[in-house]
PDB file of N, CA and C in Angstrom:
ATOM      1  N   UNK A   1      94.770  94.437 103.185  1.00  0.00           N
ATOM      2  CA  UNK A   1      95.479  93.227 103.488  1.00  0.00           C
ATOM      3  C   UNK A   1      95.330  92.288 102.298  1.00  0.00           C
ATOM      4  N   UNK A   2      96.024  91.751 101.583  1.00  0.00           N
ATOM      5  CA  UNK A   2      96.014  90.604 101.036  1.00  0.00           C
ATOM      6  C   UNK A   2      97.030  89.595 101.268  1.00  0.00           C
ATOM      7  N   UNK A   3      96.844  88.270 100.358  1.00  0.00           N
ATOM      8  CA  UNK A   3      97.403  86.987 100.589  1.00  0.00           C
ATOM      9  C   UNK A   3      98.337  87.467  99.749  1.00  0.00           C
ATOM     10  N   UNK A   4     100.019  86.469 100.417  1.00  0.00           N
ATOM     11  CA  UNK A   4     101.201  86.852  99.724  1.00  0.00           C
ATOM     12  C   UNK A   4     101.879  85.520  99.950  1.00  0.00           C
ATOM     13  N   UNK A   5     102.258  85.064  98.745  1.00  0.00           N
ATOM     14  CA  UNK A   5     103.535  83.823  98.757  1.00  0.00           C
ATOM     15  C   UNK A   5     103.782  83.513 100.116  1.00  0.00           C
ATOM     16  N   UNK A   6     104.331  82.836 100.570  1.00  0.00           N
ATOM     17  CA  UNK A   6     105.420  82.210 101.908  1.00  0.00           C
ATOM     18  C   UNK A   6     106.578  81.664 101.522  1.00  0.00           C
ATOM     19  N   UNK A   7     107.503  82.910 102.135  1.00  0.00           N
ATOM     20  CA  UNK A   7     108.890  82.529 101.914  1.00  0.00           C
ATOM     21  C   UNK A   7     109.431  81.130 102.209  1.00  0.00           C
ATOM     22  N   UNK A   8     110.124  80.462 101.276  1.00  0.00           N
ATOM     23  CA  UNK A   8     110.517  79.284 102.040  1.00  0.00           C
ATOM     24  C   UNK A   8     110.825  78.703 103.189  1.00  0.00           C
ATOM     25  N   UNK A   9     111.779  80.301 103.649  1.00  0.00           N
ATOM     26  CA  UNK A   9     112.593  79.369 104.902  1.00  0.00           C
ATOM     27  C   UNK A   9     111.645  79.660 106.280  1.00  0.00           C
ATOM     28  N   UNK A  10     110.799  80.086 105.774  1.00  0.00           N
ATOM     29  CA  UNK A  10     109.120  80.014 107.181  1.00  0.00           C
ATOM     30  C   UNK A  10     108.762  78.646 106.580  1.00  0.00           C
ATOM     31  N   UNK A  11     108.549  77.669 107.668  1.00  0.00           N
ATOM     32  CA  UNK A  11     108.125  76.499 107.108  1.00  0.00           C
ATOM     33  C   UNK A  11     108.955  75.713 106.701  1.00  0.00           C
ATOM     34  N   UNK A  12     110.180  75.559 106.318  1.00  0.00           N
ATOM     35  CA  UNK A  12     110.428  74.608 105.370  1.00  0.00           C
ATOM     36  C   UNK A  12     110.190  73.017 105.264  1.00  0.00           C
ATOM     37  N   UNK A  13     110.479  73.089 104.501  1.00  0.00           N
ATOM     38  CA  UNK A  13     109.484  71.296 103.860  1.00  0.00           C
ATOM     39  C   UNK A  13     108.278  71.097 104.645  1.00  0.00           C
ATOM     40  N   UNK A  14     107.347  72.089 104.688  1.00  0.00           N
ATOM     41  CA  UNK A  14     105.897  72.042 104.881  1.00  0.00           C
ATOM     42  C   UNK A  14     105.465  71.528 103.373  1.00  0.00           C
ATOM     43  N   UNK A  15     104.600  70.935 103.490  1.00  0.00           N
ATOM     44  CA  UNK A  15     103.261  71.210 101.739  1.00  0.00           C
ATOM     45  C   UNK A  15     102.839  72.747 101.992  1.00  0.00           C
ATOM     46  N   UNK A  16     102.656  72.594 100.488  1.00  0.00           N
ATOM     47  CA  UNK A  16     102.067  74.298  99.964  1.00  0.00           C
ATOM     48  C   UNK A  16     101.215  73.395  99.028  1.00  0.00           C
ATOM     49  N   UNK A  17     100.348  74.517  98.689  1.00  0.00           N
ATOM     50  CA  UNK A  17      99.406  74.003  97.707  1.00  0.00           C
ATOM     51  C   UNK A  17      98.529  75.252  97.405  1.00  0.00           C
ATOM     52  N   UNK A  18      98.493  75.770  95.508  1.00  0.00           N
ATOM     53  CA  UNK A  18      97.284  76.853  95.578  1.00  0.00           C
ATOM     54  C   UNK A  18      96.139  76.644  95.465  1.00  0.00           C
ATOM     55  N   UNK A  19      95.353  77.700  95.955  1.00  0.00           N
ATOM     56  CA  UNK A  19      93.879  77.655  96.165  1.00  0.00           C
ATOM     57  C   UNK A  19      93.641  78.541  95.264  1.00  0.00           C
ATOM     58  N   UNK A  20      92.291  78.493  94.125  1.00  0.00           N
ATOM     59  CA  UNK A  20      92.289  79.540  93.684  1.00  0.00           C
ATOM     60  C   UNK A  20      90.880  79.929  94.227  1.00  0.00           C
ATOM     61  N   UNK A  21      90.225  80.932  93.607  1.00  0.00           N
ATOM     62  CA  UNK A  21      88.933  81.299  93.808  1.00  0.00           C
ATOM     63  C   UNK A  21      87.599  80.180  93.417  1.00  0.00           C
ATOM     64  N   UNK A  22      86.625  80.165  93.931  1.00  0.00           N
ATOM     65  CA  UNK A  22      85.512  78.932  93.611  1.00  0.00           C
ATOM     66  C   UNK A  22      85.566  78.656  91.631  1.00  0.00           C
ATOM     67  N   UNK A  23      85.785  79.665  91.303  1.00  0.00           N
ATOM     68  CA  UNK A  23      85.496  79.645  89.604  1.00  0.00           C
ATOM     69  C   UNK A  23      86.804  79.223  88.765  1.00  0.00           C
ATOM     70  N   UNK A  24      88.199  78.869  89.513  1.00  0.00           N
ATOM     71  CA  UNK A  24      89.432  77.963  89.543  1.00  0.00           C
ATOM     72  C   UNK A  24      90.203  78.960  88.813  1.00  0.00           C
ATOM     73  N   UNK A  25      89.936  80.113  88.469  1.00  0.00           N
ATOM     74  CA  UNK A  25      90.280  81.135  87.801  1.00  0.00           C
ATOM     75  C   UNK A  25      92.136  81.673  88.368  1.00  0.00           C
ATOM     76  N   UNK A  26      93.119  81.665  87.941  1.00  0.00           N
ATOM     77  CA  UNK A  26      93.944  81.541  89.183  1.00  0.00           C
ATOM     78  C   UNK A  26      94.298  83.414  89.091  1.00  0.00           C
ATOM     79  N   UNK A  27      94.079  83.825  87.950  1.00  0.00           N
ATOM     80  CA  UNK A  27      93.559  85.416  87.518  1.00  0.00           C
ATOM     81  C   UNK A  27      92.979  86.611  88.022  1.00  0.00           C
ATOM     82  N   UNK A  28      92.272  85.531  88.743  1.00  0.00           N
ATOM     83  CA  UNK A  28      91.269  86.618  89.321  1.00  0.00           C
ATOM     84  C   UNK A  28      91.454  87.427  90.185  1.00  0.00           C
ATOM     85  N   UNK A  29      91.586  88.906  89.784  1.00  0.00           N
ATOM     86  CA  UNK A  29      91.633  90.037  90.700  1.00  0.00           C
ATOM     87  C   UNK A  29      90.436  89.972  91.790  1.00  0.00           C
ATOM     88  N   UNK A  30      89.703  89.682  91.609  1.00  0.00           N
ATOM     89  CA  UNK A  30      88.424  90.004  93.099  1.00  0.00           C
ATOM     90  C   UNK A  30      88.911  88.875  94.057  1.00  0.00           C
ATOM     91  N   UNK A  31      89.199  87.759  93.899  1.00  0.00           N
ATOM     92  CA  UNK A  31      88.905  86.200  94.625  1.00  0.00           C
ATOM     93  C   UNK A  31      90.681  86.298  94.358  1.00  0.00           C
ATOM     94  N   UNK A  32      91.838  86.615  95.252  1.00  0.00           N
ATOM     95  CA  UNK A  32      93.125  85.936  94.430  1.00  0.00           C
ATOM     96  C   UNK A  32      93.753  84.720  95.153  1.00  0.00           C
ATOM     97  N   UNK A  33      94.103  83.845  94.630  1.00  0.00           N
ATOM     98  CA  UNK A  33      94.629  82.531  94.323  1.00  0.00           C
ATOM     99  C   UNK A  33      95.434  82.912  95.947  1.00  0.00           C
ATOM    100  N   UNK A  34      95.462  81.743  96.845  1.00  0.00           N
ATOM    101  CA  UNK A  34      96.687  82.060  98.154  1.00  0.00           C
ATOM    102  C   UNK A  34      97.518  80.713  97.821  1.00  0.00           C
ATOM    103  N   UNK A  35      98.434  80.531  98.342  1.00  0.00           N
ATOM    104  CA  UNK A  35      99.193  79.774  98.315  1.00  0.00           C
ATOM    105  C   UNK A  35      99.354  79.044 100.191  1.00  0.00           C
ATOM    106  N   UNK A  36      98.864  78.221 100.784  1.00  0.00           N
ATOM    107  CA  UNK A  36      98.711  78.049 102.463  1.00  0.00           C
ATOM    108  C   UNK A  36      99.717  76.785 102.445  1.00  0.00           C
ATOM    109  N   UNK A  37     100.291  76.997 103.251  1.00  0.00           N
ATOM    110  CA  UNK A  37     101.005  75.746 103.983  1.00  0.00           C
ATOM    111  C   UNK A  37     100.246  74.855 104.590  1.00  0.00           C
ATOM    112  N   UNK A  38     100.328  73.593 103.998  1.00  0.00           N
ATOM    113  CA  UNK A  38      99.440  72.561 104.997  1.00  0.00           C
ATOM    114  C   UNK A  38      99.849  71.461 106.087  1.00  0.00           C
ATOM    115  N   UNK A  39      99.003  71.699 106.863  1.00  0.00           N
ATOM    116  CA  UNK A  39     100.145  70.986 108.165  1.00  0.00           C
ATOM    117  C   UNK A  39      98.582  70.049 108.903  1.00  0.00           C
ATOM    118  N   UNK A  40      98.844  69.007 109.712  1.00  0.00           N
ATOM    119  CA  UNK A  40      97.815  67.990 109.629  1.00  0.00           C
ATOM    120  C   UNK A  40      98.188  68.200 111.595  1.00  0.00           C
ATOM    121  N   UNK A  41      97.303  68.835 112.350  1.00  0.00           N
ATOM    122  CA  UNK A  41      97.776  69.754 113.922  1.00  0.00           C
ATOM    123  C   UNK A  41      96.796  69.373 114.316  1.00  0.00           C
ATOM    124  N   UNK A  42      96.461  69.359 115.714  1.00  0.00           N
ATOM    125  CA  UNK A  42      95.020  69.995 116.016  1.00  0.00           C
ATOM    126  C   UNK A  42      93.605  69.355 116.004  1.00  0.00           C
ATOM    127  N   UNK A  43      93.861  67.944 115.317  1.00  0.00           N
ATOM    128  CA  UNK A  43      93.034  67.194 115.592  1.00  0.00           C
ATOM    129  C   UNK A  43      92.347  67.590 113.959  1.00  0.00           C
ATOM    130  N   UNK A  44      92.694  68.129 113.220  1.00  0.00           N
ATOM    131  CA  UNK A  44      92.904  68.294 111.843  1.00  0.00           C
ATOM    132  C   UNK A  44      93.507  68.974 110.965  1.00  0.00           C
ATOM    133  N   UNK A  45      92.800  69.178 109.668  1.00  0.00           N
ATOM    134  CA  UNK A  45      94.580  70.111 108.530  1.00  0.00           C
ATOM    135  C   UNK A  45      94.197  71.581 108.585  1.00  0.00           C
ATOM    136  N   UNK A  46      95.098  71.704 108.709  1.00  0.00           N
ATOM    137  CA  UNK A  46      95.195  73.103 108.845  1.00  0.00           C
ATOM    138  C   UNK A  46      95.768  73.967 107.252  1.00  0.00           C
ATOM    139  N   UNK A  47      94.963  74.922 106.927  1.00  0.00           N
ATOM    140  CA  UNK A  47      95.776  75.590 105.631  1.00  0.00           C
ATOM    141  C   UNK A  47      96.234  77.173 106.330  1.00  0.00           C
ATOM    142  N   UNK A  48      97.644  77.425 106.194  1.00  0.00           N
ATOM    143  CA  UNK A  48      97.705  78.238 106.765  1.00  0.00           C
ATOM    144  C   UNK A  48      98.034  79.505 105.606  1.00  0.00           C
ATOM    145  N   UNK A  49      97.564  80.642 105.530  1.00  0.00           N
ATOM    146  CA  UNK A  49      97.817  81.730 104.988  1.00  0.00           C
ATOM    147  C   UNK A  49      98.384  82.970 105.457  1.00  0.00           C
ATOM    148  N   UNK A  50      99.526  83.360 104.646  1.00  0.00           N
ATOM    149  CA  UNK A  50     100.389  84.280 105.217  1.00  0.00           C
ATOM    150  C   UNK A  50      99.653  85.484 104.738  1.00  0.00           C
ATOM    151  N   UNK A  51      99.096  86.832 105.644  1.00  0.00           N
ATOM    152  CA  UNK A  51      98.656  88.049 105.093  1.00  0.00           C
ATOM    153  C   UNK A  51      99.871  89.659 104.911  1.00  0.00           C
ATOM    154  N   UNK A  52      99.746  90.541 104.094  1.00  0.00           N
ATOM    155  CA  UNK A  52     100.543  91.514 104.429  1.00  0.00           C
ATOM    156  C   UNK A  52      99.624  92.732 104.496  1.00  0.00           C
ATOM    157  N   UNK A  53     100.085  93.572 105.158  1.00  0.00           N
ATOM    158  CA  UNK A  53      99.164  95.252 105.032  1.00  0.00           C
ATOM    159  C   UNK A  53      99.578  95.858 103.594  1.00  0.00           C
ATOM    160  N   UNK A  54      98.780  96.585 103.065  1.00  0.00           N
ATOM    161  CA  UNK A  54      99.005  97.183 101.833  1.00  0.00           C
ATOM    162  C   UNK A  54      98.669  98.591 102.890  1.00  0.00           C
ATOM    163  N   UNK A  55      98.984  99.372 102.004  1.00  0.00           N
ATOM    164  CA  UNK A  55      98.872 100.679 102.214  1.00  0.00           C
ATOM    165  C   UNK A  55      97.620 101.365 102.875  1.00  0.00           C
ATOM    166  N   UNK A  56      97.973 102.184 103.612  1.00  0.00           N
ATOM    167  CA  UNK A  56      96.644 102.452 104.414  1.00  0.00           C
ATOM    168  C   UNK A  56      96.326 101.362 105.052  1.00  0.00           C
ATOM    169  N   UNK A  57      96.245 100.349 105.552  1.00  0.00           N
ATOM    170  CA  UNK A  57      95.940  99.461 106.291  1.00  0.00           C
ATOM    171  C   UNK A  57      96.130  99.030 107.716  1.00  0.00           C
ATOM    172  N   UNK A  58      97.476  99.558 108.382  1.00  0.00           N
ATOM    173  CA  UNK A  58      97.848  99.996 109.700  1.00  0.00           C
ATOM    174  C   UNK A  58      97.043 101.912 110.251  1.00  0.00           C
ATOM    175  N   UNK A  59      97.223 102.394 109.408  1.00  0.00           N
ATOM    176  CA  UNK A  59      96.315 103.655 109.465  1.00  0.00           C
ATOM    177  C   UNK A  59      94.836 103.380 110.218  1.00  0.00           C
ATOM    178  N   UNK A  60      94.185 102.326 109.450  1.00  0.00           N
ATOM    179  CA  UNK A  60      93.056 101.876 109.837  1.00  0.00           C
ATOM    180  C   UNK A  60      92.786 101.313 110.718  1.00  0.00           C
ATOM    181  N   UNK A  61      93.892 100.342 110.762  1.00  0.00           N
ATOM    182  CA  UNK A  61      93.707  99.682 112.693  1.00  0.00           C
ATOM    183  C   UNK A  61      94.141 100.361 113.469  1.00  0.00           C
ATOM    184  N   UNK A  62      95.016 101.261 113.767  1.00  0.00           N
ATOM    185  CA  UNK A  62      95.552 102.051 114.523  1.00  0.00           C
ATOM    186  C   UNK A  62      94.161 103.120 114.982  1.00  0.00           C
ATOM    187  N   UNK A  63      93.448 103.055 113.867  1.00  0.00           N
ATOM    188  CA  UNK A  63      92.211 104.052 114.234  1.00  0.00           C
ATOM    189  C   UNK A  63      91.269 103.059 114.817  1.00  0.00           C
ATOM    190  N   UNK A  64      91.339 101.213 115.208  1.00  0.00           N
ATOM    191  CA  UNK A  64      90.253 101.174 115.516  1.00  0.00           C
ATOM    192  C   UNK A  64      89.370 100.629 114.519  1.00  0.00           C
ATOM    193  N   UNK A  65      89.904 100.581 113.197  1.00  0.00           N
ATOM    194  CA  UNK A  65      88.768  99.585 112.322  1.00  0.00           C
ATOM    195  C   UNK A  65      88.962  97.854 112.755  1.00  0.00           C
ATOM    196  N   UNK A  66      88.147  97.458 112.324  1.00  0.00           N
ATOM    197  CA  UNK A  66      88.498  95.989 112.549  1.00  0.00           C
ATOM    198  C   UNK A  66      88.735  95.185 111.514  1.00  0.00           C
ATOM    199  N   UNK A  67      89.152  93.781 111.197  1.00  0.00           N
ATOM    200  CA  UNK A  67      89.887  93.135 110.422  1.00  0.00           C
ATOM    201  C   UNK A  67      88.514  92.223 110.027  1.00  0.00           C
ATOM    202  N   UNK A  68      88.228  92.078 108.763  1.00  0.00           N
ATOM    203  CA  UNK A  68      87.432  91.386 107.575  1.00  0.00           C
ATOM    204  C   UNK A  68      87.577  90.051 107.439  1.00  0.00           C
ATOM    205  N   UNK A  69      87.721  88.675 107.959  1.00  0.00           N
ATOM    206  CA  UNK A  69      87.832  87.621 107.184  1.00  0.00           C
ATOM    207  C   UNK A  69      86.571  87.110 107.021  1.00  0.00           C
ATOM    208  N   UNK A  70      86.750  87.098 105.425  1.00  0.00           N
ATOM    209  CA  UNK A  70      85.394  86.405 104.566  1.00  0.00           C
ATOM    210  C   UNK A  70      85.880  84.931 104.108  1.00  0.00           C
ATOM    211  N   UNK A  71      84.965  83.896 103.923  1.00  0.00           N
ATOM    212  CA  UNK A  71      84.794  82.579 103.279  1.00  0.00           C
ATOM    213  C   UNK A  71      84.277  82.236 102.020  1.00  0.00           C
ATOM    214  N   UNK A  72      84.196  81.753 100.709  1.00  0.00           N
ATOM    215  CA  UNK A  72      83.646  81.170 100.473  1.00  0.00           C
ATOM    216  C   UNK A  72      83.485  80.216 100.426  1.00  0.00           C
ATOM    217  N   UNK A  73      82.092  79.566 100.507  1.00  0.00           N
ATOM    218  CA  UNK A  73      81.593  78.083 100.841  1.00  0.00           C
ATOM    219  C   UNK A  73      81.205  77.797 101.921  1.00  0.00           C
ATOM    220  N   UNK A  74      81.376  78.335 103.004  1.00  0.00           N
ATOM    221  CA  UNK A  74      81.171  78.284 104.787  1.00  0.00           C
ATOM    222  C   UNK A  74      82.098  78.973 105.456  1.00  0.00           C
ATOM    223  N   UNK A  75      81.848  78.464 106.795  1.00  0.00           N
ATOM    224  CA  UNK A  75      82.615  78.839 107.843  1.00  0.00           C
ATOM    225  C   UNK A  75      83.452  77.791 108.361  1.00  0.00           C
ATOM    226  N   UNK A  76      84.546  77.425 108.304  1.00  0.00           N
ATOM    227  CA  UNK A  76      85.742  76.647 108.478  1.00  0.00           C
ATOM    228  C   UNK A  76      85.936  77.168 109.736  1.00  0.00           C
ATOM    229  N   UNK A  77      86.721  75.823 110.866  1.00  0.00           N
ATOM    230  CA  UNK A  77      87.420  76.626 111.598  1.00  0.00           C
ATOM    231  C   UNK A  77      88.618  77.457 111.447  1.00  0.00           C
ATOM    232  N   UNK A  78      88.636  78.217 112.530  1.00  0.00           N
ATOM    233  CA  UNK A  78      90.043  79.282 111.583  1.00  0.00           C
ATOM    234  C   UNK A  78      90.651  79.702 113.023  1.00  0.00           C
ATOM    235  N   UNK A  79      91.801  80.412 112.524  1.00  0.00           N
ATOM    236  CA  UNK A  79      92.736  81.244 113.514  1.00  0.00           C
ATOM    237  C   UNK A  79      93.676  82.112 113.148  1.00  0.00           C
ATOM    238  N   UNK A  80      93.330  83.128 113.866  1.00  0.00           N
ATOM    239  CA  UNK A  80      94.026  84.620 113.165  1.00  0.00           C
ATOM    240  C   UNK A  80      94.878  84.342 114.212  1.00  0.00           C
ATOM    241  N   UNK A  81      96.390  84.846 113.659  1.00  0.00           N
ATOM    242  CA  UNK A  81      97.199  85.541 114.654  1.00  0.00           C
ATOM    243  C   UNK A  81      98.434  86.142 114.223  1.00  0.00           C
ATOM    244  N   UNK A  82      98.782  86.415 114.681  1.00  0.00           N
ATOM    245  CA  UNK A  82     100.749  87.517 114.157  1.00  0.00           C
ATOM    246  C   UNK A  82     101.674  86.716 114.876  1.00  0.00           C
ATOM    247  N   UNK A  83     102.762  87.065 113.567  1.00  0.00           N
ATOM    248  CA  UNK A  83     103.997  86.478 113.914  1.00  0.00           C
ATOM    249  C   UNK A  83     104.476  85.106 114.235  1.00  0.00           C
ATOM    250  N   UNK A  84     103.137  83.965 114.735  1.00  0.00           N
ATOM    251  CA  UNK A  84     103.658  82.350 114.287  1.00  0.00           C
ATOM    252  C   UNK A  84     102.737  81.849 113.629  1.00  0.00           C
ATOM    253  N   UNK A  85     103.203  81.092 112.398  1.00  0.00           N
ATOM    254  CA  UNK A  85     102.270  80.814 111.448  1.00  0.00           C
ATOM    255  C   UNK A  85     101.507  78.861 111.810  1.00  0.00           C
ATOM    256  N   UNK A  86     102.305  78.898 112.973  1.00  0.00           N
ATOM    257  CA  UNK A  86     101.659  77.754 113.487  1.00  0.00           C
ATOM    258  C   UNK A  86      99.857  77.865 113.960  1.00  0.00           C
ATOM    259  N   UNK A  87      99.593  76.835 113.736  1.00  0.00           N
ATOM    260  CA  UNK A  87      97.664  76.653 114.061  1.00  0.00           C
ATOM    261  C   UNK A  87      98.274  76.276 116.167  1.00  0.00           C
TER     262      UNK A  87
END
């Protein structure tokens, strides 16, 4: 799974804004740069990130692996889900 652009017309005239990795590197293959829509919901802001499957990656859930989200810096609140990119 990695982070992928957000098409415009999901969202439109939301803020976007990139994030890169802690070391501001926007390069960096290990840590890569997302691009999240920011929306102010919920009793706070929300950055939202669009994910896609790369290859082999439905293979794996279909078997039953489970899904990875890592942080750096802490634990933020968060929310996984498919198909609305609303918080």
């Amino acid at each position: 799974m990695r982070p992928t652009p957000i098409p415009d017309e999901i969202a439109p005239g939301t803020r976007r804004v990139v994030v890169a990795a802690p070391n501001g590197d926007l390069t960096d293959d290990n840590i890569r740069p997302v691009e999240p829509l920011v929306t102010e919901e919920a009793g706070g802001r929300w950055y939202t990130v669009m994910l896609v499957l790369e290859p082999g990656d439905l293979d794996l859930l279909e078997a039953g692996q489970p899904i990875w989200l890592s942080f750096a810096a802490g634990v933020p609140v968060f929310q996984v889900s498919t198909g609305n990119p609303n918080p």
